[in-house]
Protein backbone atom coordinates (compact mmCIF):
# COMPACT_ATOMS: atom_id res chain seq x y z
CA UNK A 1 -120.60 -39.07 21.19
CA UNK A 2 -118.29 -36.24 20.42
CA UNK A 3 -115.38 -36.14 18.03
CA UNK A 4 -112.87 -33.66 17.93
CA UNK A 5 -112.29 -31.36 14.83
CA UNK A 6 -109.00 -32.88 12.54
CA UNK A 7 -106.43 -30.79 13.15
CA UNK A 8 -104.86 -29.29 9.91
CA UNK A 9 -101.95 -31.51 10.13
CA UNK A 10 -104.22 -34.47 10.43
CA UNK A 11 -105.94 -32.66 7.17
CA UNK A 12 -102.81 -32.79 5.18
CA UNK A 13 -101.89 -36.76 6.24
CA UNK A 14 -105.55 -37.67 4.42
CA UNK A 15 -104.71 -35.48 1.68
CA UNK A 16 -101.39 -37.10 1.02
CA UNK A 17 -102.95 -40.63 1.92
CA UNK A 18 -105.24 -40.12 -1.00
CA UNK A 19 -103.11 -38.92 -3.34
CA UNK A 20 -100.73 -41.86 -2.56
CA UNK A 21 -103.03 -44.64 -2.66
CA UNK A 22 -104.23 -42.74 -6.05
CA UNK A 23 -100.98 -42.98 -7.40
CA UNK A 24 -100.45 -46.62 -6.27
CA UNK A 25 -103.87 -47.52 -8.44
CA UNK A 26 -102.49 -45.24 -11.63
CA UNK A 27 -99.59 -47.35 -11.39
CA UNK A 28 -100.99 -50.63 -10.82
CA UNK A 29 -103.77 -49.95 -14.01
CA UNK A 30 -101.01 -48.56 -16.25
CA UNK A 31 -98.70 -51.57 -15.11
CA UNK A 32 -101.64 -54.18 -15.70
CA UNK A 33 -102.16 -52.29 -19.20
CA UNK A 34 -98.35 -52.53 -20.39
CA UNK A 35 -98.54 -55.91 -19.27
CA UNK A 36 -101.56 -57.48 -21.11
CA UNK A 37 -99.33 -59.39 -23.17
CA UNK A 38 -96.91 -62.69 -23.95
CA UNK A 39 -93.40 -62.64 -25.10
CA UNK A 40 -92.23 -65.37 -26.51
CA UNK A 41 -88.77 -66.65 -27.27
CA UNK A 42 -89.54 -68.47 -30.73
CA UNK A 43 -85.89 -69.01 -32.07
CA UNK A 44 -82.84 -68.52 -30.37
CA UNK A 45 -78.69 -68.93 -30.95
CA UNK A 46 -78.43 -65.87 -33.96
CA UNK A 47 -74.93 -64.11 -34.04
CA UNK A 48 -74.63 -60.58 -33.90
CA UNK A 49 -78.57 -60.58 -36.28
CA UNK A 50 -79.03 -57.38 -38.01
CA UNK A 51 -82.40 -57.12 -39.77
CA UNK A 52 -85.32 -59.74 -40.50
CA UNK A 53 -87.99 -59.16 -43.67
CA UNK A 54 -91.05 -61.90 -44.09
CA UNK A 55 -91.86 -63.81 -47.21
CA UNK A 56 -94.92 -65.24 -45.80
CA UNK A 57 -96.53 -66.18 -42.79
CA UNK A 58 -94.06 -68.38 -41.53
CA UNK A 59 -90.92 -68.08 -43.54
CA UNK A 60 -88.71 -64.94 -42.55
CA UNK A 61 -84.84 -64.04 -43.80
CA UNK A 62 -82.50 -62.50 -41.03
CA UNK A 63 -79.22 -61.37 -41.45
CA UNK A 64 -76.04 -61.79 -39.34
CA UNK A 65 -73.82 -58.98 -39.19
CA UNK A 66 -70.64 -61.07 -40.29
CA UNK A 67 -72.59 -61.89 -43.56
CA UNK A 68 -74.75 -64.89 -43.04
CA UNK A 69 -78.36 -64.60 -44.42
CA UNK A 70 -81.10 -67.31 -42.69
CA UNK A 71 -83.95 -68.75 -43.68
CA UNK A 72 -86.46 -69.35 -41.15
CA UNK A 73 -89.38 -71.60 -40.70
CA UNK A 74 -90.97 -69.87 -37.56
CA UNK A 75 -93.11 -72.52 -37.75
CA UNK A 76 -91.56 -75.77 -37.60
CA UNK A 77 -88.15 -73.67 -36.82
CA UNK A 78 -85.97 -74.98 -39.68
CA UNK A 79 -83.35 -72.74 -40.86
CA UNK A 80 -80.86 -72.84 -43.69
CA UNK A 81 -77.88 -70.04 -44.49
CA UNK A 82 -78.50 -68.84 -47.97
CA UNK A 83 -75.06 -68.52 -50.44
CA UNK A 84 -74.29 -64.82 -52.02
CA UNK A 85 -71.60 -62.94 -53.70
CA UNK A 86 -71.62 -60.31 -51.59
CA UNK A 87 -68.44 -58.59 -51.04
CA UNK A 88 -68.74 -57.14 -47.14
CA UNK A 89 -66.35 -56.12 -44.64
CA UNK A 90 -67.83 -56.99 -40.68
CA UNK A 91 -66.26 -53.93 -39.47
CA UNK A 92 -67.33 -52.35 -36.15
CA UNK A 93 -70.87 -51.55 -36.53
CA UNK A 94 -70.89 -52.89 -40.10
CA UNK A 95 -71.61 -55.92 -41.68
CA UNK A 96 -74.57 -57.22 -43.74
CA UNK A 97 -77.48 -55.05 -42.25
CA UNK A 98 -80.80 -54.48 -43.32
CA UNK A 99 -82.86 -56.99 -45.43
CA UNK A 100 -86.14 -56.58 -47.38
CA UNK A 101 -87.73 -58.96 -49.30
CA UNK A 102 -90.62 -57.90 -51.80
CA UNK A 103 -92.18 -59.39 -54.84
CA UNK A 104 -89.41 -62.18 -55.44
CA UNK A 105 -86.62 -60.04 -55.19
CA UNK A 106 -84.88 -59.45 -52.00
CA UNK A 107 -82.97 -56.19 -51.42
CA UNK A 108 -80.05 -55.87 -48.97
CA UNK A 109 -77.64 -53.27 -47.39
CA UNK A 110 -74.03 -53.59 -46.15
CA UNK A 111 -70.80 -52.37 -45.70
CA UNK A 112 -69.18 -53.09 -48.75
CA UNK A 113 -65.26 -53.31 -49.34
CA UNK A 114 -64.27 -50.20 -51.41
CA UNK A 115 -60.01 -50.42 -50.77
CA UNK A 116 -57.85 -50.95 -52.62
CA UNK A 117 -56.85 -55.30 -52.39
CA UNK A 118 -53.39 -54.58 -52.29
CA UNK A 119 -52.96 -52.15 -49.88
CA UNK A 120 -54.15 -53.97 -46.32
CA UNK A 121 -54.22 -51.25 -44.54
CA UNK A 122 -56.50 -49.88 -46.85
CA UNK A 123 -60.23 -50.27 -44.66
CA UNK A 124 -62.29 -47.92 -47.15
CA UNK A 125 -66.01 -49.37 -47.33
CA UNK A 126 -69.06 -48.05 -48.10
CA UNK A 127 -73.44 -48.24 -47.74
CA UNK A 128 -74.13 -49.85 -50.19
CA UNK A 129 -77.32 -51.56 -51.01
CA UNK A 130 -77.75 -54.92 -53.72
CA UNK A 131 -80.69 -56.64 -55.29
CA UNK A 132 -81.33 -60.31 -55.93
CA UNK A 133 -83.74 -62.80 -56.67
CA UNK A 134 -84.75 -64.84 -53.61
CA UNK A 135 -83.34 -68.48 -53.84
CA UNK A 136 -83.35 -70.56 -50.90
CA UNK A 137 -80.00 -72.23 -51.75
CA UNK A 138 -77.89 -69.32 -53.77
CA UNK A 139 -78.69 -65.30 -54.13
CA UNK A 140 -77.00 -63.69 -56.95
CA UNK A 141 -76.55 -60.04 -56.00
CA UNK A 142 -76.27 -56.93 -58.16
CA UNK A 143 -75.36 -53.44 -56.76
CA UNK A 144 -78.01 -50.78 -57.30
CA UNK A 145 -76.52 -48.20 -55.09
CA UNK A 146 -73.30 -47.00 -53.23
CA UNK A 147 -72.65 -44.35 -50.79
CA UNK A 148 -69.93 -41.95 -52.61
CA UNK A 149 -67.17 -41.62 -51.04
CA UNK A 150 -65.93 -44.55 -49.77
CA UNK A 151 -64.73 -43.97 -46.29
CA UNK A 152 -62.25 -45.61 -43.36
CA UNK A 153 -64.71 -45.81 -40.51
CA UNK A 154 -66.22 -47.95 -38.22
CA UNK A 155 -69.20 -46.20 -37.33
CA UNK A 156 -72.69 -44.90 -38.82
CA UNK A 157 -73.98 -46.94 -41.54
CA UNK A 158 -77.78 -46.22 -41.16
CA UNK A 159 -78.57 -48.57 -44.20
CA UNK A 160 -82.44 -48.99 -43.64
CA UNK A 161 -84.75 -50.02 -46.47
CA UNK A 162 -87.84 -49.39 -47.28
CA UNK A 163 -90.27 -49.65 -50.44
CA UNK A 164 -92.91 -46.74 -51.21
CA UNK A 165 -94.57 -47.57 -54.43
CA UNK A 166 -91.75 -48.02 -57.27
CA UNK A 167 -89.10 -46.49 -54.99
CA UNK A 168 -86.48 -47.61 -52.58
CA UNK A 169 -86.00 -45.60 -49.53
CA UNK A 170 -82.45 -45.70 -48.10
CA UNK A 171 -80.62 -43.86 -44.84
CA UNK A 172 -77.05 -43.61 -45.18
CA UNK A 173 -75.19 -42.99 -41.69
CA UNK A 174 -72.62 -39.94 -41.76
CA UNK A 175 -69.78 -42.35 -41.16
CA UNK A 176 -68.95 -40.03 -37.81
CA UNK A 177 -67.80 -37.37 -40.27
CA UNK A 178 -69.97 -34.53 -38.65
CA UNK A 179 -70.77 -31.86 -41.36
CA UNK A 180 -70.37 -34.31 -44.52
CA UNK A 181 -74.15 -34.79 -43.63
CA UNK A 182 -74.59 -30.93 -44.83
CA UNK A 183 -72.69 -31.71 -47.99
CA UNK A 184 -75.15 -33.29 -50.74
CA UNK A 185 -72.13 -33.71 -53.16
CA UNK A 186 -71.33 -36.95 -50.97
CA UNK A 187 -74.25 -39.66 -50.26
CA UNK A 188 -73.11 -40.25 -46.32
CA UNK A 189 -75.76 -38.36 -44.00
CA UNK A 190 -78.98 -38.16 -46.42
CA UNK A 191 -82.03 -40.27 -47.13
CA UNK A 192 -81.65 -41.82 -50.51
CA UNK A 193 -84.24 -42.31 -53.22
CA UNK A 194 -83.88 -44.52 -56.34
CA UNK A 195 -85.93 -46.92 -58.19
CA UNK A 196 -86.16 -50.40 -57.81
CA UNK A 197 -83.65 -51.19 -60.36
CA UNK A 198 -81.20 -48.86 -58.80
CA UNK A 199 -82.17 -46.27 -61.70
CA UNK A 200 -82.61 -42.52 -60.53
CA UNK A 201 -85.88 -40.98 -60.23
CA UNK A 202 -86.31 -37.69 -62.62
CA UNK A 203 -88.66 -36.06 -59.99
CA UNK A 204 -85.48 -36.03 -57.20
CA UNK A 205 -84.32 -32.96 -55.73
CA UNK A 206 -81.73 -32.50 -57.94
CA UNK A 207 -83.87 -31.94 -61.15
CA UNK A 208 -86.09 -29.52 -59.00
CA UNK A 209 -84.56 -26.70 -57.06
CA UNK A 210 -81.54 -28.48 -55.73
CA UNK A 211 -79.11 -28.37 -58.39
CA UNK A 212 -75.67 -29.33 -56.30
CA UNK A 213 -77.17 -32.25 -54.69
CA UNK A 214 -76.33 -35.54 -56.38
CA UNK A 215 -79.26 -36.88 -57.90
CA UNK A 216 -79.87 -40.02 -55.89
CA UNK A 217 -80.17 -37.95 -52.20
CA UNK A 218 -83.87 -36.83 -51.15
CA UNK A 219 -83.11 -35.39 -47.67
CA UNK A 220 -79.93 -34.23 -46.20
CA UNK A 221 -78.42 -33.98 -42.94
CA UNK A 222 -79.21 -37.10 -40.50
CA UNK A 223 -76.68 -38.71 -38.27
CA UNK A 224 -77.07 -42.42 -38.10
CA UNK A 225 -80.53 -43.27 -38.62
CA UNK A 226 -81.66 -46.92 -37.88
CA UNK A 227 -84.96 -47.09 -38.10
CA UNK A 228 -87.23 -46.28 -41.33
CA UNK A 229 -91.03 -47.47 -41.52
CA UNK A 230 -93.74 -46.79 -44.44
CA UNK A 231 -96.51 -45.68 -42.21
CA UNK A 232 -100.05 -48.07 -43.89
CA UNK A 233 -102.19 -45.24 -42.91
CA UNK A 234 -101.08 -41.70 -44.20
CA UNK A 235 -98.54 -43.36 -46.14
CA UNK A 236 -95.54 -41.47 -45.39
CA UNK A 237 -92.37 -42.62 -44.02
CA UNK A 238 -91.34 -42.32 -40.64
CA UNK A 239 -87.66 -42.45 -39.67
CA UNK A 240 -85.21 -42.34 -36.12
CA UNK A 241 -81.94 -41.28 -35.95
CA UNK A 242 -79.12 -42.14 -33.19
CA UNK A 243 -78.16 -38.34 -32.00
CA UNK A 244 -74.43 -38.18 -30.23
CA UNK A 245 -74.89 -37.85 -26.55
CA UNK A 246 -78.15 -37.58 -26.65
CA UNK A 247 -80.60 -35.77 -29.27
CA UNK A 248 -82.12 -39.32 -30.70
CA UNK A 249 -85.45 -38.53 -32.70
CA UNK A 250 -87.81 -39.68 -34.60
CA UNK A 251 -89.33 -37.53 -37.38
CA UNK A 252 -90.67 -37.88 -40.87
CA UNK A 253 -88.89 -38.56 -44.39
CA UNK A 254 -89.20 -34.84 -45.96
CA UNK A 255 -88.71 -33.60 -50.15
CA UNK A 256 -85.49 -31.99 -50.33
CA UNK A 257 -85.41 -31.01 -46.91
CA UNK A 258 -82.69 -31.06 -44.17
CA UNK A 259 -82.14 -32.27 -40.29
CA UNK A 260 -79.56 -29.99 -39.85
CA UNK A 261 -76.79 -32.56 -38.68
CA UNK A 262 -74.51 -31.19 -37.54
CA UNK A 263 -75.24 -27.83 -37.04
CA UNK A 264 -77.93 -28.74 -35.10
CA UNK A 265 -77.51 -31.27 -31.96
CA UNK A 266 -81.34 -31.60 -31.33
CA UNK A 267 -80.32 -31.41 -27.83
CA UNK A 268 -77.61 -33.62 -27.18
CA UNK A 269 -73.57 -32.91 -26.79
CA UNK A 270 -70.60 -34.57 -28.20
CA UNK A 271 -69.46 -37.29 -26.28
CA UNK A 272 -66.70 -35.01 -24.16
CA UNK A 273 -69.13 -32.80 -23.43
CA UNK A 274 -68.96 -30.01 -24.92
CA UNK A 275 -72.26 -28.50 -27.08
CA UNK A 276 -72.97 -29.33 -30.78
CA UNK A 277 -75.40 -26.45 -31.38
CA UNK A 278 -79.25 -25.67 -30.88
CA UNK A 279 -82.19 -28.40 -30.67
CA UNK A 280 -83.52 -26.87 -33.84
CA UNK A 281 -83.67 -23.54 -35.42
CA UNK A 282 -86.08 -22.22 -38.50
CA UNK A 283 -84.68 -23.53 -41.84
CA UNK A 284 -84.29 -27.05 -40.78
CA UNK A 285 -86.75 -30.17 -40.72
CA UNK A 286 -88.17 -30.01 -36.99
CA UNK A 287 -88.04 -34.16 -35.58
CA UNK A 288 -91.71 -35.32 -34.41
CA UNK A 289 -90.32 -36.00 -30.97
CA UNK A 290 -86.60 -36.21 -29.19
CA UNK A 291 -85.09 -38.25 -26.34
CA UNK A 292 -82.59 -36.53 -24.45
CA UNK A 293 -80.64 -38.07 -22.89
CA UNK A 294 -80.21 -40.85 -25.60
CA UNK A 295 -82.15 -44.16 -25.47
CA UNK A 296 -80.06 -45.40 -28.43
CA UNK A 297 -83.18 -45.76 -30.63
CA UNK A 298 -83.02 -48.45 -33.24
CA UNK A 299 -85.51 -49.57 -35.40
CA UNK A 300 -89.30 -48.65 -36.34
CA UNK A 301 -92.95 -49.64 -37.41
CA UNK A 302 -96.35 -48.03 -37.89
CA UNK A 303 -98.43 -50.41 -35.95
CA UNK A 304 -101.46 -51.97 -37.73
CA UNK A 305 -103.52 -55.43 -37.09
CA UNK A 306 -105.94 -56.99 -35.14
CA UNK A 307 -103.46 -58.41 -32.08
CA UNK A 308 -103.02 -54.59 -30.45
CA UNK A 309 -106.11 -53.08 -32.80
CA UNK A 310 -106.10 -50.66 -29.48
CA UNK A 311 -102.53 -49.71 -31.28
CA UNK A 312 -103.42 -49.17 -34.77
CA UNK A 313 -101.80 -45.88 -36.16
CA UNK A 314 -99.48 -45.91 -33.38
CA UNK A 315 -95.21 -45.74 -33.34
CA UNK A 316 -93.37 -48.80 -32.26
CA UNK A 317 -90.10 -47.93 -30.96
CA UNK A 318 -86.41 -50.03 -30.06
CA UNK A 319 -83.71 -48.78 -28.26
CA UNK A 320 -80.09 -50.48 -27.78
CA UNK A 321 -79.56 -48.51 -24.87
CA UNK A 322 -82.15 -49.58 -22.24
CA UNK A 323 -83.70 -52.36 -23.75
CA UNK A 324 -86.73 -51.09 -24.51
CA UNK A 325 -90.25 -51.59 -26.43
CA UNK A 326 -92.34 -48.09 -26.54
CA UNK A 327 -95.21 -47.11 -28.40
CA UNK A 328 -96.13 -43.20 -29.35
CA UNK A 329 -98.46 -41.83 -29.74
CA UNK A 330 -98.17 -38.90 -32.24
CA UNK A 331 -101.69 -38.18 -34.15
CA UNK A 332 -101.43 -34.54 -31.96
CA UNK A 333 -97.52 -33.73 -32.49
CA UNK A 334 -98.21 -30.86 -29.86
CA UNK A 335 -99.33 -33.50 -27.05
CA UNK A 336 -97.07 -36.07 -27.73
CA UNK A 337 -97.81 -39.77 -25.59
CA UNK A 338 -95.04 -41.76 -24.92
CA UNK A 339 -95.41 -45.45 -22.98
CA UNK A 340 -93.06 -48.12 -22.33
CA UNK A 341 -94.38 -51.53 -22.94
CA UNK A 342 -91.73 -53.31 -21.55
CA UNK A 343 -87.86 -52.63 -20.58
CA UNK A 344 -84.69 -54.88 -20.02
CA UNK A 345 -86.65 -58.06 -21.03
CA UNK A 346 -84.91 -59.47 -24.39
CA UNK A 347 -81.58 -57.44 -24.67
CA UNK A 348 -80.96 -54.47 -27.04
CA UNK A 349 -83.79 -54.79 -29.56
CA UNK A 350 -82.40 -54.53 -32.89
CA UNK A 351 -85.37 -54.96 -35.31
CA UNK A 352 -89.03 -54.67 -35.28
CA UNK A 353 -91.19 -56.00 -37.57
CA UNK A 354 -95.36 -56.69 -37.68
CA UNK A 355 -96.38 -59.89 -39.32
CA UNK A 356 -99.37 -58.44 -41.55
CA UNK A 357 -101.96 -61.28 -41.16
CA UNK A 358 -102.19 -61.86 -37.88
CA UNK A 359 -100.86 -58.36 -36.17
CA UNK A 360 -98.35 -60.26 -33.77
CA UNK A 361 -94.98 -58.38 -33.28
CA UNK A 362 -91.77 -59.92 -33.63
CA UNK A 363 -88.55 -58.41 -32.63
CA UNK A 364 -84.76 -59.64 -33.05
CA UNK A 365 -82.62 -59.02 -29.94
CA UNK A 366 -78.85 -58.61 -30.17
CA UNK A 367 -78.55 -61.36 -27.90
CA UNK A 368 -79.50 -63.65 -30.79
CA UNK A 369 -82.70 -64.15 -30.32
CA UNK A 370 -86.00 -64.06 -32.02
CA UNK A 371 -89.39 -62.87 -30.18
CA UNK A 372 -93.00 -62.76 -30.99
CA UNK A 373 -95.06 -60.52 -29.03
CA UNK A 374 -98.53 -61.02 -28.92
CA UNK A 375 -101.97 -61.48 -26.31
């Protein structure tokens, strides 16, 4: 029998047969390995929820923006709104934000009403974060910090907590006042750091090297940054930041350092267009990774437990923007992995958090819903 010689176009169809059906099985193992999970709606009919914190295995706080605070039962679902004295203004993207709860005390940001009471048109609020002892029925509140100076604006809060040993970590959002974040006479653009009783640590910048800050800021120059994590295996916090039109990142919580808002854009534009400045430039912290354009990243966590173990060490990251669930991986910050576990599924993901005993994932969509992700 004799067959003729393939032709080198018929050469080229095999080649790009191959490479196709290659693809296809890429795609189909990567699909199958983004998909080796369950999510599942566990409560649902929230309003506007900000921010939930556990107490145990299955009781959790959440917050609604216009300044309800719920305790859940994930359990058995029950769920009570817990009474404060807080004294917020729901105001754009303000409102009673992030929640933490730790040893007995819970500790809670919001925008706080700063105007003056007799002049209405008078919208001045602040970041400011409170303390209380965790009652189911009643939560007495005490200020332990406040974003100086109050400000009219809707936008940029930031207002994530987090607790490294005796201090509380705490982003304050530029209020969409551009270069106030390179200003560290005012608290609005900078990572906070005080103690747990809202006293100032004597080791802050300011009693080092950086004499003109004001003695409560640690870092300087972030936008709006929504997401902050304490990372359980090089314990070091991790934070993101919304840029403007693009230029989101996520980077690392630095001493007396600055992210250059807004001198830098870290790649994005304003929103008519027209350029902020470079990515980065020596001088400046340098994020871990950037999204441009913008994914609208939210909220945060260093993954660790025995549901994803493959995960362990590994970023978990929200956006508002598309929807998303992504995990980085950033152990080699010069070869950077980035994977979407899922898109589009629950709404704009708002909050992330890992329930430490069992290693499921539960995330709080905007769409006032509750979700545990797990195998």
């Amino acid at each position: 029998m004799h067959f003729n010689k393939p032709t080198h176009s018929m050469k080229r169809l095999i080649i790009y047969i191959f490479l196709f059906l290659t693809f296809v099985l890429i795609t189909k193992n990567l699909s199958a390995q983004n998909n080796n999970f369950k999510l599942n709606k566990i409560f649902e009919g929230l309003k506007a929820p900000w921010s939930l914190t556990f107490i145990n295995q299955n009781e959790v706080l959440i917050t609604e923006k216009s300044g309800n605070i719920i305790h859940l039962n994930i359990k058995d679902k029950v769920n009570k709104k817990i009474k404060h004295n807080l004294n917020l203004l729901e105001y754009g993207q303000g409102g009673l934000l992030d929640v933490l709860y730790k040893d007995g005390q819970v500790y809670i940001s919001y925008t706080e009403k700063r105007g003056d009471p007799d002049i209405k048109s008078d919208w001045s609020t602040s970041t400011s974060v409170a303390k209380g002892k965790f009652n189911k029925e009643n939560i007495n509140f005490n200020n332990i910090f406040r974003a100086e100076p109050p400000i009219d604006s809707m936008y940029h809060f930031g207002s994530r907590l987090v607790i490294k040993d005796n201090y509380l970590f705490i982003t304050a959002g530029e209020r969409g006042e551009g270069m106030i974040a390179q200003d560290a006479s005012k608290h609005p653009g900078s990572i906070i750091r005080i103690n747990l009783d809202g006293s100032i640590p004597k080791n802050n910048p300011k009693f080092k090297n950086k004499n003109d800050w004001l003695p409560e800021i640690f870092q300087i120059g972030v936008r709006n940054p929504q997401g902050m994590t304490l990372s359980p295996f090089d314990n070091k916090i991790y934070l993101s930041n919304h840029g403007a039109k693009g230029g989101d990142w996520f980077g690392e919580v630095k001493y007396a350092e600055n992210y250059g808002w807004k001198i830098l854009g870290w790649g994005g534009k304003n929103y008519n267009g027209t350029k902020i400045g470079p990515k980065w430039k020596p001088g400046f912290t340098k994020a871990i990774h950037y999204w441009v354009p913008s994914i609208a990243i939210s909220a945060i966590a260093i993954y660790q437990g025995e549901e994803f173990k493959e995960w362990n060490g590994h970023a978990l990251i929200t956006s508002l923007k598309d929807k998303s669930l992504r995990k980085l991986v950033f152990s080699n910050i010069d070869k950077i992995e980035e994977d979407i576990i899922f898109k589009g599924k629950i709404g704009r993901i708002r909050d992330i958090k890992i329930e430490k005993h069992t290693g499921k994932i539960f995330l709080l969509s905007d769409k006032g819903s509750l979700w545990r992700l797990e195998k």
